[in-house]
N, C-alpha and C. Protein backbone atom coordinates (compact mmCIF):
# COMPACT_ATOMS: atom_id res chain seq x y z
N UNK A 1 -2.27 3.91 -32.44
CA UNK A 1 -1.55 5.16 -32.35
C UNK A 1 -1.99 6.09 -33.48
N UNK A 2 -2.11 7.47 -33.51
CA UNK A 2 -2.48 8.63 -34.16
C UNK A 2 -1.22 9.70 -34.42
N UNK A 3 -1.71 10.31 -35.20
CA UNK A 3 -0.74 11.12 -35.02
C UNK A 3 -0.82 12.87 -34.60
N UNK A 4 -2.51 13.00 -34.57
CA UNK A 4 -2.88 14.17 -34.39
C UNK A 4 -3.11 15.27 -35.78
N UNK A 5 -2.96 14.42 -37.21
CA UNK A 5 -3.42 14.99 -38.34
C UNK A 5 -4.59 14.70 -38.68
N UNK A 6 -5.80 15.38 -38.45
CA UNK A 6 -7.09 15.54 -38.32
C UNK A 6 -7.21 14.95 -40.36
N UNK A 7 -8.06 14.05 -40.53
CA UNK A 7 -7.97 13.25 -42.00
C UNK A 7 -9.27 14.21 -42.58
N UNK A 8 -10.56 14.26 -41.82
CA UNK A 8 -11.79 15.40 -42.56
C UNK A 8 -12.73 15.85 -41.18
N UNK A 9 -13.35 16.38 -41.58
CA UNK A 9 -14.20 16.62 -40.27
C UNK A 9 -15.96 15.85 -40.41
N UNK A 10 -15.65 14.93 -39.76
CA UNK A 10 -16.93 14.15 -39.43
C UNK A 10 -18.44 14.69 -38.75
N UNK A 11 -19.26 13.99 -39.00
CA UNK A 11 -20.55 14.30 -38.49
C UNK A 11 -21.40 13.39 -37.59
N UNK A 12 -21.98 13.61 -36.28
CA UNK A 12 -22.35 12.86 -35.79
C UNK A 12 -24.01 12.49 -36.32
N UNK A 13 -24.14 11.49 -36.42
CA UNK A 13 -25.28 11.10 -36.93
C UNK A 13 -26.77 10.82 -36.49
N UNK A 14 -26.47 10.06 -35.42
CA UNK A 14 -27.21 9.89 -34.35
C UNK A 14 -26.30 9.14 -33.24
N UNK A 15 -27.28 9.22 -31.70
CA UNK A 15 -26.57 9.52 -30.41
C UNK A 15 -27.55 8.36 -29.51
N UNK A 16 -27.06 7.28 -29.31
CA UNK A 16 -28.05 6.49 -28.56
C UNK A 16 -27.26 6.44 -27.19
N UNK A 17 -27.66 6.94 -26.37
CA UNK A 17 -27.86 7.10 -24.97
C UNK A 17 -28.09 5.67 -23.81
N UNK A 18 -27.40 5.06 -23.43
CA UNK A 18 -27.92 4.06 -22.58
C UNK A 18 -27.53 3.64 -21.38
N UNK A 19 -27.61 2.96 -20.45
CA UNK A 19 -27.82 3.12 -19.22
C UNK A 19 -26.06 3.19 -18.79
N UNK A 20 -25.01 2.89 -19.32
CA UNK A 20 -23.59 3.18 -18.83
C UNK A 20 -22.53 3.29 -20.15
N UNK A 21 -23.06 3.81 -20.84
CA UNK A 21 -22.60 4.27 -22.22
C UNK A 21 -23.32 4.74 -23.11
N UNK A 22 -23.35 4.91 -24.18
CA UNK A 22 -23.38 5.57 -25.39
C UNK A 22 -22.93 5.50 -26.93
N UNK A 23 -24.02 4.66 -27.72
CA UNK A 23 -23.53 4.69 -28.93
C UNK A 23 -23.73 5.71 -30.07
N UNK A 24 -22.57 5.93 -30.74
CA UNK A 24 -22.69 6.81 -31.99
C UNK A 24 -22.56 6.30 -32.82
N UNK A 25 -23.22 6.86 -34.40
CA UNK A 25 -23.04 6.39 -35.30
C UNK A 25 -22.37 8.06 -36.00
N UNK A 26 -21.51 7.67 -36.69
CA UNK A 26 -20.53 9.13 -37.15
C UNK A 26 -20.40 8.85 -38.68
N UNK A 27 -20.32 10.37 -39.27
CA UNK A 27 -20.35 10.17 -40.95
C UNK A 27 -19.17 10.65 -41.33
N UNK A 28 -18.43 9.82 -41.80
CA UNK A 28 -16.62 10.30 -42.17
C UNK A 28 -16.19 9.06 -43.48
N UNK A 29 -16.94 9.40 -44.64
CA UNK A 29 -16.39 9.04 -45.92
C UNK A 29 -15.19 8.35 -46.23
N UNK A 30 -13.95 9.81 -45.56
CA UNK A 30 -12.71 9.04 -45.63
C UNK A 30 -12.00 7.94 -44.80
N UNK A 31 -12.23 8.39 -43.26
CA UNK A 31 -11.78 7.38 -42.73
C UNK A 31 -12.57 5.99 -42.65
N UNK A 32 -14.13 5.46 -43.35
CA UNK A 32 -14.51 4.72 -43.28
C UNK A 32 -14.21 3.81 -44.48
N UNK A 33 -13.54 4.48 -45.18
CA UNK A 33 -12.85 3.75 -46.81
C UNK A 33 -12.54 2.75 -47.12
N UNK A 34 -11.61 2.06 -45.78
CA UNK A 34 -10.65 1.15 -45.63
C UNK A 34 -11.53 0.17 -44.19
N UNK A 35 -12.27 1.05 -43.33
CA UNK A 35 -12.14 0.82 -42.61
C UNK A 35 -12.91 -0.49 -42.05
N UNK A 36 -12.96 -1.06 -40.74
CA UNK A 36 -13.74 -2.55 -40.61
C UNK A 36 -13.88 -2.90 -39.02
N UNK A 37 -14.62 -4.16 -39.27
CA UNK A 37 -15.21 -3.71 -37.44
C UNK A 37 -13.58 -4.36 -36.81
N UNK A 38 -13.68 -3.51 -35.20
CA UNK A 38 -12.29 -3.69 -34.67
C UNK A 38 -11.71 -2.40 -35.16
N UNK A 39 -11.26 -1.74 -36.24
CA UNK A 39 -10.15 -0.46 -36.22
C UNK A 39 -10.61 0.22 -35.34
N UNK A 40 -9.29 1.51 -35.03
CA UNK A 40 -9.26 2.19 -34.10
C UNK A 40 -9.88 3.73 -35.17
N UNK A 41 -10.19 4.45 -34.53
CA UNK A 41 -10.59 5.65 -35.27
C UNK A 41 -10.85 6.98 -34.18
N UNK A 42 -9.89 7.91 -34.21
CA UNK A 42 -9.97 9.16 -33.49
C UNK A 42 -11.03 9.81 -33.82
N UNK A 43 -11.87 10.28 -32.40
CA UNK A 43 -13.12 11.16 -32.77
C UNK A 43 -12.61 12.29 -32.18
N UNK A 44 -12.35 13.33 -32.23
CA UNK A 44 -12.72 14.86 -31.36
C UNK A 44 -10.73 13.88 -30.22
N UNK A 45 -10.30 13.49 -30.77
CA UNK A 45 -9.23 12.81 -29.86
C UNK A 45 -9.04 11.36 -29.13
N UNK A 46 -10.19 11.28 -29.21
CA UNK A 46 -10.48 10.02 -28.39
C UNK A 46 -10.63 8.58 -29.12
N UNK A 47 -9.70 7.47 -28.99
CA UNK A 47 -9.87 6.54 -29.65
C UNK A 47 -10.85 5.61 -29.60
N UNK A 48 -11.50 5.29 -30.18
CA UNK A 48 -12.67 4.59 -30.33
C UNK A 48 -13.10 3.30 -31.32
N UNK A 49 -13.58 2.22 -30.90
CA UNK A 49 -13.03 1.22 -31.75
C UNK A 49 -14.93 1.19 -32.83
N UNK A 50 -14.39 0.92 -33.68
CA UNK A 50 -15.57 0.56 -35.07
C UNK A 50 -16.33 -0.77 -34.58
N UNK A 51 -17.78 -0.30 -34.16
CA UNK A 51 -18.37 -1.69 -33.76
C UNK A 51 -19.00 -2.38 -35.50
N UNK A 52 -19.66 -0.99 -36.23
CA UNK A 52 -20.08 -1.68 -37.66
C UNK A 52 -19.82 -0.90 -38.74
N UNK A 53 -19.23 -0.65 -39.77
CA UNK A 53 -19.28 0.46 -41.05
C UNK A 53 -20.43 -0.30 -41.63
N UNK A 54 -20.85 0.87 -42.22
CA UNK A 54 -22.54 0.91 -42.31
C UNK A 54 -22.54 2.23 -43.33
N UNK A 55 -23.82 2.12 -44.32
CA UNK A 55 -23.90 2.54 -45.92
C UNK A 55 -23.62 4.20 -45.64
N UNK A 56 -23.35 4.84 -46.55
CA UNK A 56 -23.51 6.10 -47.05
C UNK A 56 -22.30 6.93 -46.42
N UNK A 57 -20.74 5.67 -45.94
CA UNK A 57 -19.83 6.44 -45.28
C UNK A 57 -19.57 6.64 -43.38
N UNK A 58 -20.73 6.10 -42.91
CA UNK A 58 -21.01 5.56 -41.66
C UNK A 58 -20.26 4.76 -41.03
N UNK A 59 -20.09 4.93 -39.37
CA UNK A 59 -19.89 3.67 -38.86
C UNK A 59 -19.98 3.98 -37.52
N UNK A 60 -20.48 2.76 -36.65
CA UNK A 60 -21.06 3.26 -35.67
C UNK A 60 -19.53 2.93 -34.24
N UNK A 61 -20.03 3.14 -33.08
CA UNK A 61 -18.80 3.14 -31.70
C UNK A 61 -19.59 3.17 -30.48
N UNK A 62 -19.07 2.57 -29.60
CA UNK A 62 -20.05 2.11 -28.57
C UNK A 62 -18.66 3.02 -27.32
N UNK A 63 -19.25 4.36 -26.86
CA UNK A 63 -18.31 4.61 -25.68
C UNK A 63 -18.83 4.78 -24.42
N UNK A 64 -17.88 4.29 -23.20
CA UNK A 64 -18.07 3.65 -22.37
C UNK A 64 -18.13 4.71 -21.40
N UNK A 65 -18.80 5.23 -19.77
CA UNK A 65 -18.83 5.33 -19.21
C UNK A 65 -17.79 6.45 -18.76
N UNK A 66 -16.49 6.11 -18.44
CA UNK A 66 -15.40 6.74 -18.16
C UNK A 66 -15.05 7.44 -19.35
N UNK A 67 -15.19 7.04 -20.46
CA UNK A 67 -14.84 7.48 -21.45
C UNK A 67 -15.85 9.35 -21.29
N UNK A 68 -17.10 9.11 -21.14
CA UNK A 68 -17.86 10.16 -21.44
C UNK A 68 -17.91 11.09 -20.41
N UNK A 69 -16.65 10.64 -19.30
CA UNK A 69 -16.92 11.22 -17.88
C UNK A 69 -15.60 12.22 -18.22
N UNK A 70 -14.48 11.55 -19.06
CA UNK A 70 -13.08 12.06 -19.10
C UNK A 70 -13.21 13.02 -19.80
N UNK A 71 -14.13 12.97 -21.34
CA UNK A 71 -13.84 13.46 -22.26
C UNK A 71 -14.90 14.36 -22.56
N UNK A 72 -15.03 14.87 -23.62
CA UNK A 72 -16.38 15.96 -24.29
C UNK A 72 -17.24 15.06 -24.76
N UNK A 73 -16.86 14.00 -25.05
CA UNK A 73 -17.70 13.50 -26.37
C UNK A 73 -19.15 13.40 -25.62
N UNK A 74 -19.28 12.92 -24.45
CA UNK A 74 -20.71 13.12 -23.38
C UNK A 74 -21.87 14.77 -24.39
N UNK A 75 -21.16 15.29 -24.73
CA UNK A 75 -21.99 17.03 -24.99
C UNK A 75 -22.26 16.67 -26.46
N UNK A 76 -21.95 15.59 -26.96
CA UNK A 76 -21.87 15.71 -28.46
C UNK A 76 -23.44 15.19 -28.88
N UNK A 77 -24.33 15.39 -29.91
CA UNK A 77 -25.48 15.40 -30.61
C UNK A 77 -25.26 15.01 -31.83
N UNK A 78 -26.68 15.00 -32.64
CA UNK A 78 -26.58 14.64 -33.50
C UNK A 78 -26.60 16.01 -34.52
N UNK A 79 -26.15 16.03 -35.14
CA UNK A 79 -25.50 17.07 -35.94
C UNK A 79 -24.13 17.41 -35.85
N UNK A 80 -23.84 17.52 -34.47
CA UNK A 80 -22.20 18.03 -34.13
C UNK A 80 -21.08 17.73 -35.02
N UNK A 81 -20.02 18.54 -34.99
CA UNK A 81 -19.09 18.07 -36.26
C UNK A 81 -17.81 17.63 -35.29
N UNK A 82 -17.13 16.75 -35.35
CA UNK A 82 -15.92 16.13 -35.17
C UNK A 82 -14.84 16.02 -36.07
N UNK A 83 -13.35 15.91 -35.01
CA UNK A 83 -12.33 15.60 -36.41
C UNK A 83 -11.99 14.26 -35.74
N UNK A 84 -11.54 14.01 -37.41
CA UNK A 84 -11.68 11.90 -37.36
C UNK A 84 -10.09 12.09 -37.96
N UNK A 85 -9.98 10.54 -37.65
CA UNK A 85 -8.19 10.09 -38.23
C UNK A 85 -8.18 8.32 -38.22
N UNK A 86 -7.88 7.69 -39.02
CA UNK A 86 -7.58 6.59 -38.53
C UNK A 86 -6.32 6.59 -38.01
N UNK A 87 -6.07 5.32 -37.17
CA UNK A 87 -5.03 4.82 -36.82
C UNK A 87 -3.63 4.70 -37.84
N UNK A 88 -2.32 5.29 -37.40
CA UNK A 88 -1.32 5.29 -38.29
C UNK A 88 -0.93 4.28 -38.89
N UNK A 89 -0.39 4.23 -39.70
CA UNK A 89 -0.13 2.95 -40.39
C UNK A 89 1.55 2.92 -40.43
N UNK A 90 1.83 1.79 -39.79
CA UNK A 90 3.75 1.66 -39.71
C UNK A 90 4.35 2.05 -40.85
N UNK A 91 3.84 2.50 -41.90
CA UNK A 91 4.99 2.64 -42.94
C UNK A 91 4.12 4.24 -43.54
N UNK A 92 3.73 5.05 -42.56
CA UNK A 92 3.19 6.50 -42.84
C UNK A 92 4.33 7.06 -42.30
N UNK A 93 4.07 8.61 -42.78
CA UNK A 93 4.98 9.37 -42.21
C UNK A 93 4.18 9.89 -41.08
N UNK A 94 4.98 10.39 -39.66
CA UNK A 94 4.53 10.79 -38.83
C UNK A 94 4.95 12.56 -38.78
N UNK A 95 3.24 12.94 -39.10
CA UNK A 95 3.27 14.40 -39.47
C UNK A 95 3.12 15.84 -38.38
N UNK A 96 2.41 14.59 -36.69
CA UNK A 96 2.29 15.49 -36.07
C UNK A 96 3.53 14.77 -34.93
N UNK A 97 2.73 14.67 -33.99
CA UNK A 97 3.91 13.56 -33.30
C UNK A 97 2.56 12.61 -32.50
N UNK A 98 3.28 11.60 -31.53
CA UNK A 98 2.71 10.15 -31.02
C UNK A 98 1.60 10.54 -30.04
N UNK A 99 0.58 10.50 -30.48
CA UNK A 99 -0.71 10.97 -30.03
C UNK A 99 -1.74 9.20 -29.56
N UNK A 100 -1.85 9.02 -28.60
CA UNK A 100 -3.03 7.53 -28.23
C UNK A 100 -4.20 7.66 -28.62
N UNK A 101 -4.50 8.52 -28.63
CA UNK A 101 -6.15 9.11 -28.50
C UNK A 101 -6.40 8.37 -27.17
N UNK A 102 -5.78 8.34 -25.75
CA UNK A 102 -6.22 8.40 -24.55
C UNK A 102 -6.25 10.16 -23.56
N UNK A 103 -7.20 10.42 -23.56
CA UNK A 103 -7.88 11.81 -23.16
C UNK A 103 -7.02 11.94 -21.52
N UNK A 104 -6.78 12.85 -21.46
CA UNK A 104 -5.60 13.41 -20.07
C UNK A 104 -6.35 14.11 -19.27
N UNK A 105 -7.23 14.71 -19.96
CA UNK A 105 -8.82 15.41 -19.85
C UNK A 105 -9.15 16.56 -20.08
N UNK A 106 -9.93 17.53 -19.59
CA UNK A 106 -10.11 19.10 -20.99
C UNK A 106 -10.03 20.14 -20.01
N UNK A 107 -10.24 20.63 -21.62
CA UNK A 107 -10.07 22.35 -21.20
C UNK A 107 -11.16 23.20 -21.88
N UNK A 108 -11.08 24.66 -21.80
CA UNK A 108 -12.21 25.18 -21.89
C UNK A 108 -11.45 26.38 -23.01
N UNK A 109 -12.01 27.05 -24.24
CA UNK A 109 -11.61 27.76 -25.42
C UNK A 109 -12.09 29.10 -24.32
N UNK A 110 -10.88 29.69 -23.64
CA UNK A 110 -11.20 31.24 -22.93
C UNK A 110 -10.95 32.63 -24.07
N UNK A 111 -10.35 32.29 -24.90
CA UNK A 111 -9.98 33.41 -25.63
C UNK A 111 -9.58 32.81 -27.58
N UNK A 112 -10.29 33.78 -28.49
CA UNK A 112 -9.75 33.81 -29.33
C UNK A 112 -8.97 35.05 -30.24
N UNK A 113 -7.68 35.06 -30.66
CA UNK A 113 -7.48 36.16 -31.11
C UNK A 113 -6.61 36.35 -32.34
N UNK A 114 -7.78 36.44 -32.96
CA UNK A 114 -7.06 36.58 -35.10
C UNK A 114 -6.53 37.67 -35.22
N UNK A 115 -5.71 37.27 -36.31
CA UNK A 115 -4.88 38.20 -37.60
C UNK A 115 -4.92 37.87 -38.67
N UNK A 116 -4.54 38.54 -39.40
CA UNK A 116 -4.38 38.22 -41.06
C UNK A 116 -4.23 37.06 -40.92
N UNK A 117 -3.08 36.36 -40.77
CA UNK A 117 -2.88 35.06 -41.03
C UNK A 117 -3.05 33.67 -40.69
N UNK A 118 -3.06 34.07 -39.32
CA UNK A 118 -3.48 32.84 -38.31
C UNK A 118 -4.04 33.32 -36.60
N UNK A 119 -4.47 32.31 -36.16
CA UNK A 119 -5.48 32.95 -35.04
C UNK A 119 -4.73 31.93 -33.33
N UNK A 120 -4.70 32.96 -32.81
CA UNK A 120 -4.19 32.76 -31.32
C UNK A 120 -5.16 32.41 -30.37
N UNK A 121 -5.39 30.77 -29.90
CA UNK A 121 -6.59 30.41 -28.94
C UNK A 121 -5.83 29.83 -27.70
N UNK A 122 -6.81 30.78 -26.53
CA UNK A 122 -6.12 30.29 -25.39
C UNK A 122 -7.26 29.16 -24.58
N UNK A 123 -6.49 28.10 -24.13
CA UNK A 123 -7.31 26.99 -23.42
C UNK A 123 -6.89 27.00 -22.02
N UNK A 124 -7.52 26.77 -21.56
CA UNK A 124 -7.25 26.24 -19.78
C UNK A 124 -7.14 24.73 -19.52
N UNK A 125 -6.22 24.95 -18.82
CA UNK A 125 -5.12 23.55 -18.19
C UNK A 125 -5.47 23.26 -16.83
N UNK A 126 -5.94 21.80 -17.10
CA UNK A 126 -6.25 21.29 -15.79
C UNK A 126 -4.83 21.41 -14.99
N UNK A 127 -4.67 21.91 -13.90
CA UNK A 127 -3.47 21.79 -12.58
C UNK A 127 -2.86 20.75 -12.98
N UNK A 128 -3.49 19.33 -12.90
CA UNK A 128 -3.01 18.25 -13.13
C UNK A 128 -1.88 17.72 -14.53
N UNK A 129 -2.06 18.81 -15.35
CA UNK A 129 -1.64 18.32 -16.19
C UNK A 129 -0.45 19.37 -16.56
N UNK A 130 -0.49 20.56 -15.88
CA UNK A 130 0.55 21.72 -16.45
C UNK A 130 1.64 21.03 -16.61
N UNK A 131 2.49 20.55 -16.06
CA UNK A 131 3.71 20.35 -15.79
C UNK A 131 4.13 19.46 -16.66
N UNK A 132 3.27 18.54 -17.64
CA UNK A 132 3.62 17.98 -18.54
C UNK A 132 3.45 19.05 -19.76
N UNK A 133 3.35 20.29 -20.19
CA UNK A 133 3.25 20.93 -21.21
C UNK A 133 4.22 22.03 -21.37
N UNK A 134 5.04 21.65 -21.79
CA UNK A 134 5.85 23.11 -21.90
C UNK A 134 5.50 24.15 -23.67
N UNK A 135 6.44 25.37 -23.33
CA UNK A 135 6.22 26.08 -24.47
C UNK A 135 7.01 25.31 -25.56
N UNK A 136 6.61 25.46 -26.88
CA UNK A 136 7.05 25.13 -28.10
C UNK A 136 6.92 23.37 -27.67
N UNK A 137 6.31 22.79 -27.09
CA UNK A 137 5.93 21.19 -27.25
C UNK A 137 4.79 21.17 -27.86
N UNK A 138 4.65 19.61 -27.57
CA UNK A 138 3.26 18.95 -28.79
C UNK A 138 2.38 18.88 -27.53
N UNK A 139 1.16 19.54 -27.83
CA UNK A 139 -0.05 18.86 -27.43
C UNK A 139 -1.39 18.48 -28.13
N UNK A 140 -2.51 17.34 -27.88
CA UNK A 140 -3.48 17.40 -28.86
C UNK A 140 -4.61 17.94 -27.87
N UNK A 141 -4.98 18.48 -29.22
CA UNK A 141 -6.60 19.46 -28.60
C UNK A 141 -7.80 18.81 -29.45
N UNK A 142 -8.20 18.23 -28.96
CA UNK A 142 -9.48 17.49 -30.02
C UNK A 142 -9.12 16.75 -31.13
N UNK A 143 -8.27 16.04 -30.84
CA UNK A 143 -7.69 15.45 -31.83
C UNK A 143 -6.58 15.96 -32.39
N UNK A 144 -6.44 17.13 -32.50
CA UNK A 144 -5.11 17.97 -33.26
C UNK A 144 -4.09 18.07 -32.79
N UNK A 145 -3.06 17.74 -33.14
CA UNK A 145 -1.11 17.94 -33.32
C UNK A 145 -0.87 19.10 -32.81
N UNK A 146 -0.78 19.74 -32.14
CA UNK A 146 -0.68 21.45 -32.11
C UNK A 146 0.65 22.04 -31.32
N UNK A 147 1.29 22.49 -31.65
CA UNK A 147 2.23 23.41 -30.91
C UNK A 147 2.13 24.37 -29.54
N UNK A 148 2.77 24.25 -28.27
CA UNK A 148 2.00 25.36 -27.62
C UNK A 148 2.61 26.43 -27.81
N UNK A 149 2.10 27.59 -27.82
CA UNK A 149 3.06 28.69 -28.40
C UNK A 149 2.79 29.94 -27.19
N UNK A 150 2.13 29.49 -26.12
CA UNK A 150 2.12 30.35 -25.19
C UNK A 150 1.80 29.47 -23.98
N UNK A 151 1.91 30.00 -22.87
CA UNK A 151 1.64 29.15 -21.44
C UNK A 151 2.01 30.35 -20.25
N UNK A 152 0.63 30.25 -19.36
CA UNK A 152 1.34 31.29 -18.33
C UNK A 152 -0.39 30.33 -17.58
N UNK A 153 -0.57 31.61 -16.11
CA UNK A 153 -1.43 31.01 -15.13
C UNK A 153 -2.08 32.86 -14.97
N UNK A 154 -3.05 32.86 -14.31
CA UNK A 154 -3.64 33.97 -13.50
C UNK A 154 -4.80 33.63 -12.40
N UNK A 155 -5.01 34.20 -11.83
CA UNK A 155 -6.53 34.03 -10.88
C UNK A 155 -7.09 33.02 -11.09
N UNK A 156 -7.67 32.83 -12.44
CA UNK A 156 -8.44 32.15 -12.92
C UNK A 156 -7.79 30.26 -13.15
N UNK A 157 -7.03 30.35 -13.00
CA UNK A 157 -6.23 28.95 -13.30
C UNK A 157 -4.62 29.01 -14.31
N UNK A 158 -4.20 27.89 -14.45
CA UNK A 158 -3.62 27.82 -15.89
C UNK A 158 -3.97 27.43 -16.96
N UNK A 159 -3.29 28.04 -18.16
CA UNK A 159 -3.62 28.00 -19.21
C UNK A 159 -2.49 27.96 -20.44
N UNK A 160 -3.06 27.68 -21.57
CA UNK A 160 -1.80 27.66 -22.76
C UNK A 160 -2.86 28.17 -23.77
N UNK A 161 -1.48 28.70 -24.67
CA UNK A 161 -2.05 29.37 -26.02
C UNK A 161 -1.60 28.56 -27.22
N UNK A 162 -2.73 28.48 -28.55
CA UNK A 162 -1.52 27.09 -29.76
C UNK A 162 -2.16 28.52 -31.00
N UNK A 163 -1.40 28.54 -31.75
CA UNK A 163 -1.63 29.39 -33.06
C UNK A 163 -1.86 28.48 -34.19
N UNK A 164 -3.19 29.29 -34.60
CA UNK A 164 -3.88 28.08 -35.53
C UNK A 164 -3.64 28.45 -37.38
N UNK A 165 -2.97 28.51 -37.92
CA UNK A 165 -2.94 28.53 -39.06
C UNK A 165 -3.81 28.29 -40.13
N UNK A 166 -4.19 29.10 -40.96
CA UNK A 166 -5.63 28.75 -42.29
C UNK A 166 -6.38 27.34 -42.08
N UNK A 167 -5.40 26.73 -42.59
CA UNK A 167 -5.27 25.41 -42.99
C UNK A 167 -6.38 24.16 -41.28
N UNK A 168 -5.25 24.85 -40.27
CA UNK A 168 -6.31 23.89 -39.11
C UNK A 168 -7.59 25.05 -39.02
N UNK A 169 -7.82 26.00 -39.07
CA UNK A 169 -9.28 26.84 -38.98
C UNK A 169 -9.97 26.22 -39.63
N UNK A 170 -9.54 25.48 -41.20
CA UNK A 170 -10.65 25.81 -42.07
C UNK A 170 -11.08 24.29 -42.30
N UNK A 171 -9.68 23.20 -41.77
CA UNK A 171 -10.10 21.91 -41.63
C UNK A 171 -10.68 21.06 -40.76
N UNK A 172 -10.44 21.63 -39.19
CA UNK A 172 -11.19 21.10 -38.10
C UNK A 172 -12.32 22.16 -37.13
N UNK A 173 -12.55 21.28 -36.28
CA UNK A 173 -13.46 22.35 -35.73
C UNK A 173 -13.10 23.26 -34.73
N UNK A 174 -11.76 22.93 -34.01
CA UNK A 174 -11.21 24.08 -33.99
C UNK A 174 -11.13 25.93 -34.17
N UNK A 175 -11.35 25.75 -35.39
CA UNK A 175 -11.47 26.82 -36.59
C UNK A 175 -12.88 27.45 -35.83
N UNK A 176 -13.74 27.16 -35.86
CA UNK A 176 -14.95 27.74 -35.92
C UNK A 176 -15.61 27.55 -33.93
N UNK A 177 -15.12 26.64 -33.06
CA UNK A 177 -15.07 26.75 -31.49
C UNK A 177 -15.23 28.04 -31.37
N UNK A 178 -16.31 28.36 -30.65
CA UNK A 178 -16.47 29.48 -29.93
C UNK A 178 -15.43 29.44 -28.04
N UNK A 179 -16.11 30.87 -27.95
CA UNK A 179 -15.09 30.61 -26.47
C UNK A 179 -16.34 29.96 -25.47
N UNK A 180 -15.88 29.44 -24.61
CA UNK A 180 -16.38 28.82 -23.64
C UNK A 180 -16.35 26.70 -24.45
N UNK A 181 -16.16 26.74 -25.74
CA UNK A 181 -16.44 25.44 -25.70
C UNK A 181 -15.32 24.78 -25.04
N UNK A 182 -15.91 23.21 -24.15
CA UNK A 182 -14.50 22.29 -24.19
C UNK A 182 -14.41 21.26 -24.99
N UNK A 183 -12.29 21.14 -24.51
CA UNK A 183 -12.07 20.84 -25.71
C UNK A 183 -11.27 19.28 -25.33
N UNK A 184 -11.07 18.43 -25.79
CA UNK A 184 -9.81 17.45 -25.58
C UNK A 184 -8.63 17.89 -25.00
N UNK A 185 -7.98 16.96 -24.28
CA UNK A 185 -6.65 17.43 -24.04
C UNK A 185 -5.62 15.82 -23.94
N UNK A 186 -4.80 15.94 -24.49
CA UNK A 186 -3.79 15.11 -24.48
C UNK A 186 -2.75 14.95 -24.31
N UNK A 187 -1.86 15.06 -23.12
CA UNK A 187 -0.53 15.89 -23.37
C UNK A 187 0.52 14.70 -24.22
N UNK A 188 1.85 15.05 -24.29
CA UNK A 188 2.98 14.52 -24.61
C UNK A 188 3.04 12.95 -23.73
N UNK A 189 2.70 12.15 -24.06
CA UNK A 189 3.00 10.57 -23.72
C UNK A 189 4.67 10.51 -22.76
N UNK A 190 5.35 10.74 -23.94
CA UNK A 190 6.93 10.84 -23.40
C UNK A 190 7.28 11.50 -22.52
N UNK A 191 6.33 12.83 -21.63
CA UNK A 191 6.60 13.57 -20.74
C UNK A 191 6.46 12.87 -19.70
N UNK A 192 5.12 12.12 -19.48
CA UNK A 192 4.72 11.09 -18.58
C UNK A 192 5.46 9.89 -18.56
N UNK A 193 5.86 9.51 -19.02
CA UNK A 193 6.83 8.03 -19.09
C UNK A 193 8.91 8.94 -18.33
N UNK A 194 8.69 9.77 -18.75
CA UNK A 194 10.25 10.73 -17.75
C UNK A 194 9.46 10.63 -16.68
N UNK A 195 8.43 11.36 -16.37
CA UNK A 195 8.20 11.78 -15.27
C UNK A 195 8.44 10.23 -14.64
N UNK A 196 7.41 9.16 -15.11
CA UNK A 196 7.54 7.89 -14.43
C UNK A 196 8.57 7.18 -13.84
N UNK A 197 9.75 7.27 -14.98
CA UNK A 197 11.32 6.77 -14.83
C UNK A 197 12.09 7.41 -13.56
N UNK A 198 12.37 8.46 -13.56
CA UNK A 198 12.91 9.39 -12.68
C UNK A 198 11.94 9.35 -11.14
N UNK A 199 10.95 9.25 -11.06
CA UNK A 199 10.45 8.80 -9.97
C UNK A 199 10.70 7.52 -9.35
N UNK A 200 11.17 6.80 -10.21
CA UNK A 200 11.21 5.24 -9.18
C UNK A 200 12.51 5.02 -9.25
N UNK A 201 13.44 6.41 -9.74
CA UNK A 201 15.04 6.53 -9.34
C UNK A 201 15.44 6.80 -7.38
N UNK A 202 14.45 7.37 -7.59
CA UNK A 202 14.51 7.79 -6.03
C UNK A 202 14.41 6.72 -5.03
């Protein structure tokens, strides 16, 4: 479990390509500190288990098939920057809310729009997933905790808006996403588990 507080922003290192997956090796100092083969470790959202930590802050992840079909990480290279997190630890405080790093699946950065203080990005919502997102809930976007602070639909599909504050601009990649990139999507766990309950009331 995660919590959607992005720990630094990682680097992909190199990208080995193979016939029904894909291994990375990723450069993240902090979360490799502690870390050992078996932990869980959020890339860009997606949980991913540590096949080796390896010198200079490294460690490599072997993802699978579905994984690269659900998620972004398929577009990712070597250079690309990611946000990393380890797995929570039972006696942390929980800063964003209960995030799996299991991908719900993405969306696309249609709009960005700054102010002085913080910057307004609108994403597009798979159909499938609207109805688990309401305004002022938690959703993760590439890993991130985020608030939705807008939600509506047009022509083009639906969509939600999250307001990004200094602090996530300048710590994840987020911050610097152009429009058109996609992004993670994760909704609220607990929305899906109501929805589940109340269905097999019937």
């Amino acid at each position: 479990m995660f919590t959607g507080i992005v720990e630094e922003l990682g680097e992909v290192v190199d990208k080995e390509d193979l016939a029904d997956a894909a291994r990375f090796v990723i450069r993240g100092p902090v979360v490799t500190a502690d870390a050992g083969h078996g932990d869980s470790i959020a890339v860009n959202g997606v949980c991913l288990t540590v096949v080796e930590v390896m010198p200079g802050g490294q460690f490599s992840a072997d993802v699978m098939a579905e994984t690269l079909d659900r998620s972004s990480l398929a577009g990712l290279s070597a250079g690309s920057r990611v946000n990393l997190e380890r797995a929570a630890a039972v006696n942390s405080r929980l800063g964003g809310h209960i995030v799996q790093g299991h991908v719900d699946g993405t969306g696309t950065i249609v709009s960005r729009s700054p102010s002085e203080h913080w910057e307004v990005v609108r994403i597009t919502l798979p159909q499938n997933l609207s109805r688990y997102v309401v305004e002022k809930g938690s959703i993760t976007v590439d890993g991130i905790s985020l608030t939705v602070s807008g939600l509506g639909g047009d022509a083009d599909g639906d969509w939600f808006e999250v307001s990004l504050i200094p602090t996530t601009r300048e710590l994840t990649t987020l911050g610097t996403a152009p429009v058109g990139t996609p992004v993670n999507l994760e909704v609220d766990v607990i929305a899906k588990y109501v929805e589940r309950l109340l269905a097999n009331q019937r």
